[in-house]
C-alpha atoms as a PDB file:
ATOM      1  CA  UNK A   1      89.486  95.845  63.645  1.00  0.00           C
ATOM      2  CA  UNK A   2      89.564  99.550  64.213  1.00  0.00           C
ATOM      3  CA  UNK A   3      86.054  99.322  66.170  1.00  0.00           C
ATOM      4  CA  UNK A   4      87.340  96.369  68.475  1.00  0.00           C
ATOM      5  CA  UNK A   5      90.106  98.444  69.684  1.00  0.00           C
ATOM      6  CA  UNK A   6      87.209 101.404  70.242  1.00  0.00           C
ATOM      7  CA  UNK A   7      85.534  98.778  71.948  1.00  0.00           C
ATOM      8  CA  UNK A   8      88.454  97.976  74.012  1.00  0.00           C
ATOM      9  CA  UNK A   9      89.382 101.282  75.296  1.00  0.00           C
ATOM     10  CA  UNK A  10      86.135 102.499  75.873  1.00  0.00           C
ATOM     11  CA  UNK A  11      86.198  99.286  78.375  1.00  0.00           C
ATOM     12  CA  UNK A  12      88.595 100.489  80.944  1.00  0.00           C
ATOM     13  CA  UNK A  13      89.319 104.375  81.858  1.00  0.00           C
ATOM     14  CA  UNK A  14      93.034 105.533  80.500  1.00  0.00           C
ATOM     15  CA  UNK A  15      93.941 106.233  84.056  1.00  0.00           C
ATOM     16  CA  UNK A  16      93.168 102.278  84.952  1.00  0.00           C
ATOM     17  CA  UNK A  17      95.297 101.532  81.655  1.00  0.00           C
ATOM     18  CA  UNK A  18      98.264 103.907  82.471  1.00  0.00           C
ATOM     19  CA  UNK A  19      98.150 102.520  86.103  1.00  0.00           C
ATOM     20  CA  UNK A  20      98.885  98.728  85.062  1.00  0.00           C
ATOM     21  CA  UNK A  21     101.364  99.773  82.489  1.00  0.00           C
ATOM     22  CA  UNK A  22     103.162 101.208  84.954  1.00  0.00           C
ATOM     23  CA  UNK A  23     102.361  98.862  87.392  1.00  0.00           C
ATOM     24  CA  UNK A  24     101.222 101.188  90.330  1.00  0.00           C
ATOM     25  CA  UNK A  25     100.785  97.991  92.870  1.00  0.00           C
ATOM     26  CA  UNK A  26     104.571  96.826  92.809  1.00  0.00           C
ATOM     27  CA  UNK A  27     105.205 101.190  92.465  1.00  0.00           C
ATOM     28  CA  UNK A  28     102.968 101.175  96.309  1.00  0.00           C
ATOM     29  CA  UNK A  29     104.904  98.124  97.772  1.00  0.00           C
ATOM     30  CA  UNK A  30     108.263  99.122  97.006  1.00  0.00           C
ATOM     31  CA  UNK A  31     107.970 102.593  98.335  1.00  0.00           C
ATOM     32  CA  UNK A  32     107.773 100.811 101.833  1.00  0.00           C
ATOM     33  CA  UNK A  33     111.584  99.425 101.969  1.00  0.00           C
ATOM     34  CA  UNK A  34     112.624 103.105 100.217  1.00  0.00           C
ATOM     35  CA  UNK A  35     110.864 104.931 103.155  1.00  0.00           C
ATOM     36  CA  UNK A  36     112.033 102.470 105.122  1.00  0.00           C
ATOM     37  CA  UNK A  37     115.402 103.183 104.186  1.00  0.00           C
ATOM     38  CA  UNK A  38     115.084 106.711 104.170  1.00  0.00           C
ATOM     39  CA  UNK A  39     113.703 106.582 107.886  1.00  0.00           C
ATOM     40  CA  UNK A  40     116.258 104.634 108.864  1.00  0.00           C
ATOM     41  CA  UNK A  41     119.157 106.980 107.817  1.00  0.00           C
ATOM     42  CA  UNK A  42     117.418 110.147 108.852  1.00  0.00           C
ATOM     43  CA  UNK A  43     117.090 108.433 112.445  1.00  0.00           C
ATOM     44  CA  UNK A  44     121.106 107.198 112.511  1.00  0.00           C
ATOM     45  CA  UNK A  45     121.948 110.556 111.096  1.00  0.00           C
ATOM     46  CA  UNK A  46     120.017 112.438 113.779  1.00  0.00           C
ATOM     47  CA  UNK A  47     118.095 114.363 111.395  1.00  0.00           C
ATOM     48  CA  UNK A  48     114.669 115.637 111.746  1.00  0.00           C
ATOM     49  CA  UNK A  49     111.714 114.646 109.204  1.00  0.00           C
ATOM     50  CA  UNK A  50     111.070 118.761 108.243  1.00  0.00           C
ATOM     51  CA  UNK A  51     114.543 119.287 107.919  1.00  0.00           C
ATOM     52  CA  UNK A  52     115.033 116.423 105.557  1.00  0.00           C
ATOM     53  CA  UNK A  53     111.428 117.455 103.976  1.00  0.00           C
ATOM     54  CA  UNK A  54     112.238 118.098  99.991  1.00  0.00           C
ATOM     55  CA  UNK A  55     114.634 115.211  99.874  1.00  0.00           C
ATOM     56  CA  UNK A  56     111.813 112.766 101.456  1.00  0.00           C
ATOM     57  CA  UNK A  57     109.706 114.651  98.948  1.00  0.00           C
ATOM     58  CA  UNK A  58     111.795 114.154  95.964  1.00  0.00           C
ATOM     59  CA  UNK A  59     112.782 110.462  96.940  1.00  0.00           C
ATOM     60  CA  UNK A  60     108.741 109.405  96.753  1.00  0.00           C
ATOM     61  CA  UNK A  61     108.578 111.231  93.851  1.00  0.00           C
ATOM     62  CA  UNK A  62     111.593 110.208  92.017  1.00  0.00           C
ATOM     63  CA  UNK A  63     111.360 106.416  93.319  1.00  0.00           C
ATOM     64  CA  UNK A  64     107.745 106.119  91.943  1.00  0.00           C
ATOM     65  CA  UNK A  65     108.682 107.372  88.540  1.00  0.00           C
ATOM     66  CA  UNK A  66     112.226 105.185  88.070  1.00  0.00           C
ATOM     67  CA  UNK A  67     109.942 101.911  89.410  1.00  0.00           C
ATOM     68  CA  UNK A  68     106.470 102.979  86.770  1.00  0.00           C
ATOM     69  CA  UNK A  69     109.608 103.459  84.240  1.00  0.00           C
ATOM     70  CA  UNK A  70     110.863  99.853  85.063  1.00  0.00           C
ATOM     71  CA  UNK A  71     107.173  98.268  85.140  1.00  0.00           C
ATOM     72  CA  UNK A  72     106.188 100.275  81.567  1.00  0.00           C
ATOM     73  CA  UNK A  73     109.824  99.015  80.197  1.00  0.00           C
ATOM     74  CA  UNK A  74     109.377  95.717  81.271  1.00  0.00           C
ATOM     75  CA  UNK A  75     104.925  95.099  79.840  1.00  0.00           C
ATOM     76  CA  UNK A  76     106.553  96.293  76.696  1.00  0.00           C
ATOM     77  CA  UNK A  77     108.975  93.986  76.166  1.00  0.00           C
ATOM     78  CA  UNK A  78     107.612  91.049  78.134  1.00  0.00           C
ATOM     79  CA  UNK A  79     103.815  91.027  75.901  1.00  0.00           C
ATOM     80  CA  UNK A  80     104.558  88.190  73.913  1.00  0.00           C
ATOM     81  CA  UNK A  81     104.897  86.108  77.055  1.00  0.00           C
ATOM     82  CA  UNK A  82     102.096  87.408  78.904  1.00  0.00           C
ATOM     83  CA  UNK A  83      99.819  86.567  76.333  1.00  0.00           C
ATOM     84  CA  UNK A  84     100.561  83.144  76.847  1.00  0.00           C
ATOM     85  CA  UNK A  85     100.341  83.671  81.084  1.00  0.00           C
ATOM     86  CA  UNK A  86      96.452  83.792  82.149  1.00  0.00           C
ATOM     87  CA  UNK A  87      97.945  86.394  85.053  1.00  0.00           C
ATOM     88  CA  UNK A  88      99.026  88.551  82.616  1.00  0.00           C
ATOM     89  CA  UNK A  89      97.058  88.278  79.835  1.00  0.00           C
ATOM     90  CA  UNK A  90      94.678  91.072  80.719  1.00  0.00           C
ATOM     91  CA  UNK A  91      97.584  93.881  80.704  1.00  0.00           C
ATOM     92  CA  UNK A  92      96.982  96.751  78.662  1.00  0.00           C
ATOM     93  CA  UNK A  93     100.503  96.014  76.527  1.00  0.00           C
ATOM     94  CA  UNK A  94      98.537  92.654  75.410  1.00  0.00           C
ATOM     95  CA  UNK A  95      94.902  93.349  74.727  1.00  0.00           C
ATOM     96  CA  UNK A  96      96.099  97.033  72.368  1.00  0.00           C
ATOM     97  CA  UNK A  97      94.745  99.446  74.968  1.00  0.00           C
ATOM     98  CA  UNK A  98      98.336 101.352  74.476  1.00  0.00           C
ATOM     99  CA  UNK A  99     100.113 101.480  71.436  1.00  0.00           C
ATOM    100  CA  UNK A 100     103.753 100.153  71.874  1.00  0.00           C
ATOM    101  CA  UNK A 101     105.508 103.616  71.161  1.00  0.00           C
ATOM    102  CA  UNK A 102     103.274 105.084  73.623  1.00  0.00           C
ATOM    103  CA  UNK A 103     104.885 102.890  76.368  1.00  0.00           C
ATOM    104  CA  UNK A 104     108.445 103.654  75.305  1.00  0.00           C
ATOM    105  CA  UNK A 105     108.158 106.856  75.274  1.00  0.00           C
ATOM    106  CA  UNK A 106     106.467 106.703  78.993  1.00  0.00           C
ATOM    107  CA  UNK A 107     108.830 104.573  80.353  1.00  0.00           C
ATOM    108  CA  UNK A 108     111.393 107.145  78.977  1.00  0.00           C
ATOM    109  CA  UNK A 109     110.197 110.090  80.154  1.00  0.00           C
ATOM    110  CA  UNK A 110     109.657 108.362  83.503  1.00  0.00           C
ATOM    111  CA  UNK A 111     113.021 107.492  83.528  1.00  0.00           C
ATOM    112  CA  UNK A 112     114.737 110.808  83.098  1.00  0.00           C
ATOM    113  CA  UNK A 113     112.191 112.625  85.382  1.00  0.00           C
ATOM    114  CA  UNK A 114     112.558 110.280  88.463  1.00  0.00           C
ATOM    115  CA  UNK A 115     116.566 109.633  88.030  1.00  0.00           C
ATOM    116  CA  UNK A 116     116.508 113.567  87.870  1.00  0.00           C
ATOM    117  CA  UNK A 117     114.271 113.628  90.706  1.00  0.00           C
ATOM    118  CA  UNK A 118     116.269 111.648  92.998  1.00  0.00           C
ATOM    119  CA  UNK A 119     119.390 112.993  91.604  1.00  0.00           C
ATOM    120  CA  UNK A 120     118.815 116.101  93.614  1.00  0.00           C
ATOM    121  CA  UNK A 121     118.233 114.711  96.774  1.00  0.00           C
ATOM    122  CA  UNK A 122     122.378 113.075  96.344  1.00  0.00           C
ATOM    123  CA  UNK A 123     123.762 112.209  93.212  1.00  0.00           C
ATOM    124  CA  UNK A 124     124.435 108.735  94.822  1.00  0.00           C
ATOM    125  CA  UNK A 125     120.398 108.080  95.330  1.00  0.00           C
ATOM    126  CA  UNK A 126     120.268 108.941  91.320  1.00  0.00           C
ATOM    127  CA  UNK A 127     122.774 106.478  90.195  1.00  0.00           C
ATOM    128  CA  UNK A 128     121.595 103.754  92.489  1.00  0.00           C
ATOM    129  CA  UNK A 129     118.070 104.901  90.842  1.00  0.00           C
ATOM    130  CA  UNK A 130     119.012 104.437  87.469  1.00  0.00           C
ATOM    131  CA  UNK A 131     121.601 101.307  88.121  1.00  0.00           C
ATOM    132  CA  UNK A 132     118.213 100.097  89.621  1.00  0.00           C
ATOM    133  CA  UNK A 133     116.262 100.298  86.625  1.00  0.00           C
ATOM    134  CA  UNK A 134     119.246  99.394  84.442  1.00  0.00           C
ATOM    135  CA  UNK A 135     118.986  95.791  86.563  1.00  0.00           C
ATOM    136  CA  UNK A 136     115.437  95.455  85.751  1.00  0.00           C
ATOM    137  CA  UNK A 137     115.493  96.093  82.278  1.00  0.00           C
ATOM    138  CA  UNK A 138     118.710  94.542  80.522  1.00  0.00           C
ATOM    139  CA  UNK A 139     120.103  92.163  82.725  1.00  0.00           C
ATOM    140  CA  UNK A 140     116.314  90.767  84.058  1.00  0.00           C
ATOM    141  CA  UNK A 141     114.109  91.201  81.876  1.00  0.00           C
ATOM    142  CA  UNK A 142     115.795  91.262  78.430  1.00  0.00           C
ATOM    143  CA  UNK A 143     118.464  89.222  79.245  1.00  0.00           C
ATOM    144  CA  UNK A 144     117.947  86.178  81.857  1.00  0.00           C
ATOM    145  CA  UNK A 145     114.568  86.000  82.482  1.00  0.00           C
ATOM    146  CA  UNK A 146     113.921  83.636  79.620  1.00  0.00           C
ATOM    147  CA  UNK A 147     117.151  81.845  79.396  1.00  0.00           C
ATOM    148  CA  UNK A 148     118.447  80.483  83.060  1.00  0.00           C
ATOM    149  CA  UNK A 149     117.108  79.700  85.925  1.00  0.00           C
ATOM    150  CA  UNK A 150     118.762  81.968  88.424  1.00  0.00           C
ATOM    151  CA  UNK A 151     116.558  85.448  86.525  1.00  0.00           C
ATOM    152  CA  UNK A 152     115.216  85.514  90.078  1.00  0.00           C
ATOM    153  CA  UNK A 153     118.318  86.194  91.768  1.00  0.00           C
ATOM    154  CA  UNK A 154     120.051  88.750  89.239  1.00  0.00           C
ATOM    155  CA  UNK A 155     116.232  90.897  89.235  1.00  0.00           C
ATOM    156  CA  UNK A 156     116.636  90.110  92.837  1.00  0.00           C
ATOM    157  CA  UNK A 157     119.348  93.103  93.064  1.00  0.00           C
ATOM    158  CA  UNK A 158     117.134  95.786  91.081  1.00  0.00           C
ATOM    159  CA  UNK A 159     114.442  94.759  93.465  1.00  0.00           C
ATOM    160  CA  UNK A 160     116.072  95.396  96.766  1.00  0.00           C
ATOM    161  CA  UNK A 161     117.459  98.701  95.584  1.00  0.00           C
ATOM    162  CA  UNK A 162     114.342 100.877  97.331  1.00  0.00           C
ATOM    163  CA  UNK A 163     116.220 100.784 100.747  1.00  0.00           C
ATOM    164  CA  UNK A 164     119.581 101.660  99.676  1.00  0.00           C
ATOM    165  CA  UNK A 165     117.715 105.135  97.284  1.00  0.00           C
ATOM    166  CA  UNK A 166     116.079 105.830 100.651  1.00  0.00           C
ATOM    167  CA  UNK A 167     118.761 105.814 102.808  1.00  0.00           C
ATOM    168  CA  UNK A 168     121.104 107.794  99.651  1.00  0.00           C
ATOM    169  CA  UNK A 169     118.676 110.340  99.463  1.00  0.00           C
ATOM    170  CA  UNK A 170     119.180 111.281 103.224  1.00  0.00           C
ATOM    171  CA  UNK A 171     122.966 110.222 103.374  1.00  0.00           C
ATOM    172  CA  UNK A 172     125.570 109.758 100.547  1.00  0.00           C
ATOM    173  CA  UNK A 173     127.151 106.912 102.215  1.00  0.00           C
ATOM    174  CA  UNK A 174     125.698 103.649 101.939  1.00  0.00           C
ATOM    175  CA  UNK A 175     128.474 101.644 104.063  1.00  0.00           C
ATOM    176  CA  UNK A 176     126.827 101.347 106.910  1.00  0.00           C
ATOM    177  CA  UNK A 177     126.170  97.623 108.228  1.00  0.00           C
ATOM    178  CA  UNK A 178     122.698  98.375 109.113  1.00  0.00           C
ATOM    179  CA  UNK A 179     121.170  99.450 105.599  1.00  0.00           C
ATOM    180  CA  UNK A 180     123.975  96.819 103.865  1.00  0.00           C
ATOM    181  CA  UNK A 181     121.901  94.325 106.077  1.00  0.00           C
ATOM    182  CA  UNK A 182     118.319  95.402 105.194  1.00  0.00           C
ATOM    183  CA  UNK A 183     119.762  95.376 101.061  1.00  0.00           C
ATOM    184  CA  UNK A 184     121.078  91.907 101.318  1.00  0.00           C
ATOM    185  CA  UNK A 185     117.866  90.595 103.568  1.00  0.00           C
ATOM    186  CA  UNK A 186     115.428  92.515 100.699  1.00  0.00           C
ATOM    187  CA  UNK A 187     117.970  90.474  98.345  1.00  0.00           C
ATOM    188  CA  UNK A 188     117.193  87.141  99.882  1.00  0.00           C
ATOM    189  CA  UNK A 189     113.779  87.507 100.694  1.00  0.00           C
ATOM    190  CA  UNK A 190     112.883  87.398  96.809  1.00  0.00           C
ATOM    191  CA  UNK A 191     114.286  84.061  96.172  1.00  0.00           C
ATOM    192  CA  UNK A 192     111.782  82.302  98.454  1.00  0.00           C
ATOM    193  CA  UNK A 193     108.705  84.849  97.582  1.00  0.00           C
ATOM    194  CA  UNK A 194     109.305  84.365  93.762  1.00  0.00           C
ATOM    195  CA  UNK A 195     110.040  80.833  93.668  1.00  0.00           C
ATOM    196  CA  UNK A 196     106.530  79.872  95.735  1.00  0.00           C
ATOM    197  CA  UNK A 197     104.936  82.027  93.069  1.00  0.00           C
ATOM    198  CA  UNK A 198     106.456  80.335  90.134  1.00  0.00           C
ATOM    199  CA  UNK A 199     105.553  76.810  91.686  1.00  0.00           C
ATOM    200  CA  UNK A 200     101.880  78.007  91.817  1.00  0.00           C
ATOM    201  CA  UNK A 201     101.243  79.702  88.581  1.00  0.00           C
ATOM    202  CA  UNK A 202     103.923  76.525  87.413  1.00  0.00           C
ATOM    203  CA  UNK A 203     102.164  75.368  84.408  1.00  0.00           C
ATOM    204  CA  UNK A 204     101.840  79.166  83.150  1.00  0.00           C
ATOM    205  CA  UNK A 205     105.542  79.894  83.062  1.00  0.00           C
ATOM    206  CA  UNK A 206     105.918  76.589  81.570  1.00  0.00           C
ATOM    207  CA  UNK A 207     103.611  77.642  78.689  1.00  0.00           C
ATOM    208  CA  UNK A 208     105.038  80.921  78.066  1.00  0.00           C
ATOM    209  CA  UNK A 209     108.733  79.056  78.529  1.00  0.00           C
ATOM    210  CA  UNK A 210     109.852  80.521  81.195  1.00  0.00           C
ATOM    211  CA  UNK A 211     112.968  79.041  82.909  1.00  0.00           C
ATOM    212  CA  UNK A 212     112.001  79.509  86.787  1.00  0.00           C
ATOM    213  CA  UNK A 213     113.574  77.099  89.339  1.00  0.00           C
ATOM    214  CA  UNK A 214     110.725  75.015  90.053  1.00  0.00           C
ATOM    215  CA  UNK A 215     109.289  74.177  86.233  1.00  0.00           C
ATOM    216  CA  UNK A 216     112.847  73.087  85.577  1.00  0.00           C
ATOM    217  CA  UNK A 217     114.565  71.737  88.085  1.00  0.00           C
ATOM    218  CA  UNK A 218     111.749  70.536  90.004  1.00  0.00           C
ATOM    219  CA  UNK A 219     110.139  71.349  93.788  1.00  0.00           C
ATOM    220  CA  UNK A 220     112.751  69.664  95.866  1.00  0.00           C
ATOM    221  CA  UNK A 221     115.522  71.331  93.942  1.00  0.00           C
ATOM    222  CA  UNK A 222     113.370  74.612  95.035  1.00  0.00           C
ATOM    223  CA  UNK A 223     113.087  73.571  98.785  1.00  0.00           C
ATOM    224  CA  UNK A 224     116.681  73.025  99.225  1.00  0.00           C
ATOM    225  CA  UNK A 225     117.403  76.388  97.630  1.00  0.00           C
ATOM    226  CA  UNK A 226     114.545  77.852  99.539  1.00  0.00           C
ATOM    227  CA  UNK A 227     115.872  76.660 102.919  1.00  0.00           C
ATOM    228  CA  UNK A 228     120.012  77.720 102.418  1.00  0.00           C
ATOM    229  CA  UNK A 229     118.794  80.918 101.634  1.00  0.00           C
ATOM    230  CA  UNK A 230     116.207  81.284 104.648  1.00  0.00           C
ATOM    231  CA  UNK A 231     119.442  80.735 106.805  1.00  0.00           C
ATOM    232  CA  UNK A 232     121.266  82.943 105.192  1.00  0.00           C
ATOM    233  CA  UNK A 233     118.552  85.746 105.487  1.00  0.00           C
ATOM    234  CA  UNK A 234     118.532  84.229 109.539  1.00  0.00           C
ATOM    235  CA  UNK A 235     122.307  85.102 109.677  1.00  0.00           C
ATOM    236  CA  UNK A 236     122.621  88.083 108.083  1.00  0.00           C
ATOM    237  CA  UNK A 237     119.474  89.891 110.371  1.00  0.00           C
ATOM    238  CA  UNK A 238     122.696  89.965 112.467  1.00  0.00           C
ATOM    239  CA  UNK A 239     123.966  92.880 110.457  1.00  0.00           C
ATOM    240  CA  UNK A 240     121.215  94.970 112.240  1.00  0.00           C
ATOM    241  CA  UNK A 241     122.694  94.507 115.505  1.00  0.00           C
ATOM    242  CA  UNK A 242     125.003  97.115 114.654  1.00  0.00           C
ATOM    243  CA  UNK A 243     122.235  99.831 114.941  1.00  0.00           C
ATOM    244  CA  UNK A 244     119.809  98.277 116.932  1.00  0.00           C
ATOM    245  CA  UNK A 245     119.148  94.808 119.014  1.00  0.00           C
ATOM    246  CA  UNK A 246     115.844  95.258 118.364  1.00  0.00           C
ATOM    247  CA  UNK A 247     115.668  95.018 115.013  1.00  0.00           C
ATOM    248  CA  UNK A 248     117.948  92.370 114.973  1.00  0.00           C
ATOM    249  CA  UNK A 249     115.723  90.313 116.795  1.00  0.00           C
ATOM    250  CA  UNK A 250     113.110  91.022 114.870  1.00  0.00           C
ATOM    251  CA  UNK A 251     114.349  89.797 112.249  1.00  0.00           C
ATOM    252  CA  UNK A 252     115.821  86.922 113.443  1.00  0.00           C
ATOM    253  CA  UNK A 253     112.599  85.670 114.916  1.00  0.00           C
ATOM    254  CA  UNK A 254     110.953  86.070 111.433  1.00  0.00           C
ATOM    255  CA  UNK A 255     113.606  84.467 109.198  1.00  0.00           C
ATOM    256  CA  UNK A 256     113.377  81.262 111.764  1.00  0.00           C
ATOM    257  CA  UNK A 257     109.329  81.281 111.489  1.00  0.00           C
ATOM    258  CA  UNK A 258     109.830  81.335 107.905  1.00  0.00           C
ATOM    259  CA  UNK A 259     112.730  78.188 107.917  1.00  0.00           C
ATOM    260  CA  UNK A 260     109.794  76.328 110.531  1.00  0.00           C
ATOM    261  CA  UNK A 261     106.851  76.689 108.152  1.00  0.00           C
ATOM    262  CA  UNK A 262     109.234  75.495 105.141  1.00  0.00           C
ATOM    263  CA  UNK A 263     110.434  72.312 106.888  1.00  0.00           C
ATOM    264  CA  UNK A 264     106.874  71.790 108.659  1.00  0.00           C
ATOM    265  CA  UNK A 265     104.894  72.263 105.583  1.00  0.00           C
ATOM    266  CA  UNK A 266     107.048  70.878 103.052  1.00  0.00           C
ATOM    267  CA  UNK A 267     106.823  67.508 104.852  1.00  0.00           C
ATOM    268  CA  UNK A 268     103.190  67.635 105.647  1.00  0.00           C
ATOM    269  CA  UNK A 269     101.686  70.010 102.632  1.00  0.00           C
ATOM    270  CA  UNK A 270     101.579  68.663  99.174  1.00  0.00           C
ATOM    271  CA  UNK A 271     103.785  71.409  96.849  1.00  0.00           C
ATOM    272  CA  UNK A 272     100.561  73.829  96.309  1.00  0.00           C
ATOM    273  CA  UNK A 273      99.883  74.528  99.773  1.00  0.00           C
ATOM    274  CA  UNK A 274     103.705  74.627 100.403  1.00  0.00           C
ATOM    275  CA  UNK A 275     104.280  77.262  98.431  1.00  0.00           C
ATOM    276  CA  UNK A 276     101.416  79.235  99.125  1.00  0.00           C
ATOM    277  CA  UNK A 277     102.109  79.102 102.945  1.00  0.00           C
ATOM    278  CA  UNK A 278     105.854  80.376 102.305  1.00  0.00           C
ATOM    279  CA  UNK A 279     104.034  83.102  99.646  1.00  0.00           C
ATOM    280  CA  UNK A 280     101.587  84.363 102.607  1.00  0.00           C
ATOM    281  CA  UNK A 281     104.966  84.186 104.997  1.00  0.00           C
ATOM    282  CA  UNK A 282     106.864  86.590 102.862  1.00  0.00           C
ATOM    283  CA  UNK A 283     104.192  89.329 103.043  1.00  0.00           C
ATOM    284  CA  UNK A 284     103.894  89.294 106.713  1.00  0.00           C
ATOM    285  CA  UNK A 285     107.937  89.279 107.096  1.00  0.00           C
ATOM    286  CA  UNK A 286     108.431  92.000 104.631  1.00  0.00           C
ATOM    287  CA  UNK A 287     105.780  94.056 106.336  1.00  0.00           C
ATOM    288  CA  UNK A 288     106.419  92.722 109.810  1.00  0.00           C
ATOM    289  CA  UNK A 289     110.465  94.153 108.899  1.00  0.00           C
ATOM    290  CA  UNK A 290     109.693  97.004 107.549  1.00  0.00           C
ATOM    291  CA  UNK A 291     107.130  98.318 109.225  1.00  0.00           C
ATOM    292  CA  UNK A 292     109.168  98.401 112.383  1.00  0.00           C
ATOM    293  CA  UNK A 293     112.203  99.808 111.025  1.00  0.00           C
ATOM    294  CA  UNK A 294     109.975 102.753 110.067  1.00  0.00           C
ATOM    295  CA  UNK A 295     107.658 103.120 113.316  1.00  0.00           C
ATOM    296  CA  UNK A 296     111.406 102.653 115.786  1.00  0.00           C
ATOM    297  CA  UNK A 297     113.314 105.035 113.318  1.00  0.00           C
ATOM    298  CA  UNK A 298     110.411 107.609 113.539  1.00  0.00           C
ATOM    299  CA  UNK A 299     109.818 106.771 117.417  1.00  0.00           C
ATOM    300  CA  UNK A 300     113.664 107.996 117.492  1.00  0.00           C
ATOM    301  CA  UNK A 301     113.569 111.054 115.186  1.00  0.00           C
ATOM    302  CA  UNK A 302     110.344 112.329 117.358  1.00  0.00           C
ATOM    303  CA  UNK A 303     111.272 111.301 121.036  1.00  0.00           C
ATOM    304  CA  UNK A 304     115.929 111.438 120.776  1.00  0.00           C
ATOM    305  CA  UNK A 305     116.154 107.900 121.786  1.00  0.00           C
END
């Protein structure tokens, strides 16, 4: 036993191992709605990026630490499930590459480090870090992720916290209809993303018994859901008209694409190719979004539009 485990580490590098623990690719994609967020404040704020330096700084910092925490938290306590998915069977929490106590006291120390971290940017950016991670942890992934099907929409709230951190770690005061439209648009935009993934990778969260909308209630149950909440991400891009028209229509224009290529392709795709043409979608709206908030905030910072 004791040489299979040699056998096993000596098979991938510890800094490949501590990377999927931690789950460095979700850590890189979520950093793009913080910044975004953060961009977007220092621009409505009319502050410059080296005056706001540390606190961009300390928001990277602290963000990537509170999200590793949140992926390390949630391998541990999710490995007897991904044994059973064949996406996640390969993680280092399942095959014994890191010991169970190891990841605890990682996630831990992640924790406290990045809540600390953001903490002294605005004390507002470090409890909306750490109610972040709370979200993740104990209602998500402890709680409803294995016993209803709406787990997608109460992680759905940890995961569209990056924008608000960003924009609290440049400006305690996160009232302001433009970044409470981005939240509840990064909010909605994981119902549709999440639920195309579960209806792919269907009979693997069936295995493992995981309640996700499509495996129980079905894929037309999921389109209807998937469509009332593609107009309600269409009506709340409104919410960025308050800052800029622009943006707004932006967003607009990508919520409706995404409604088309639901309707179109759910009446001429059969369910695999229908959810993997809504899965593509999401990426190039969440990009599309966000990477123009960021390149018209910074556009704004440099030239004083």
């Amino acid at each position: 036993m004791k040489e299979e485990e040699t056998l096993k580490m000596q098979g991938r590098p510890l800094s490949k191992i501590l990377a999927l623990t931690v789950k460095t690719g979700i850590i890189k994609s979520n950093l793009i709605p913080m910044f975004a967020g953060l961009t977007l404040a220092l621009y409505t704020y009319d502050f410059g990026l080296l005056e706001k330096l540390p606190e961009i700084l300390l928001a990277f910092i602290g963000s990537s630490l509170v999200m590793g925490a949140a992926g390390a938290f949630n391998n541990l306590y999710d490995r007897d499930i991904d044994s059973i998915m064949k996406r996640t069977q390969s993680r280092p929490t399942v095959t014994g590459e890191i010991k169970p106590k190891q990841v605890l006291w990682l996630g831990i120390l992640m924790s406290v480090f990045g809540i600390l971290a953001l903490a002294f940017t605005t004390p507002l950016a470090g409890f909306l870090g750490f109610l972040g991670l709370f979200f993740y942890v104990v209602p998500y992934t402890m709680w409803s992720k294995r016993r209803t099907i709406y787990n997608t929409e109460i992680g759905s709230i940890s995961g569209a916290m990056p924008p608000l951190i960003g924009w609290a770690a440049i400006h305690p005061d996160i009232t302001h209809p433009a970044i409470l439209g981005l939240f509840i648009i990064t909010v909605i935009w994981q119902m549709p993303h999440f639920y195309a993934i579960a209806i792919r990778k269907h009979d693997e969260y069936k295995a493992a018994n995981v309640p996700m909308l499509p495996v129980v209630k079905g894929v037309r149950r999921t389109y209807i859901q998937t469509n009332i909440y593609l107009i309600a991400l269409i009506g709340i891009s409104f919410l960025l008209g308050t800052l800029s028209i622009g943006l707004m229509l932006v967003a607009l224009l990508l919520g409706i694409i995404w409604l088309g290529i639901s309707v179109y392709g759910y009446k001429r795709m059969d369910p695999e190719k229908w959810a993997k043409s809504l899965f593509l979608f999401s990426l190039v709206h969440m990009t599309v979004l966000f990477s123009t908030v960021i390149i018209y905030s910074i556009m704004g910072i440099i030239f004083d539009l």
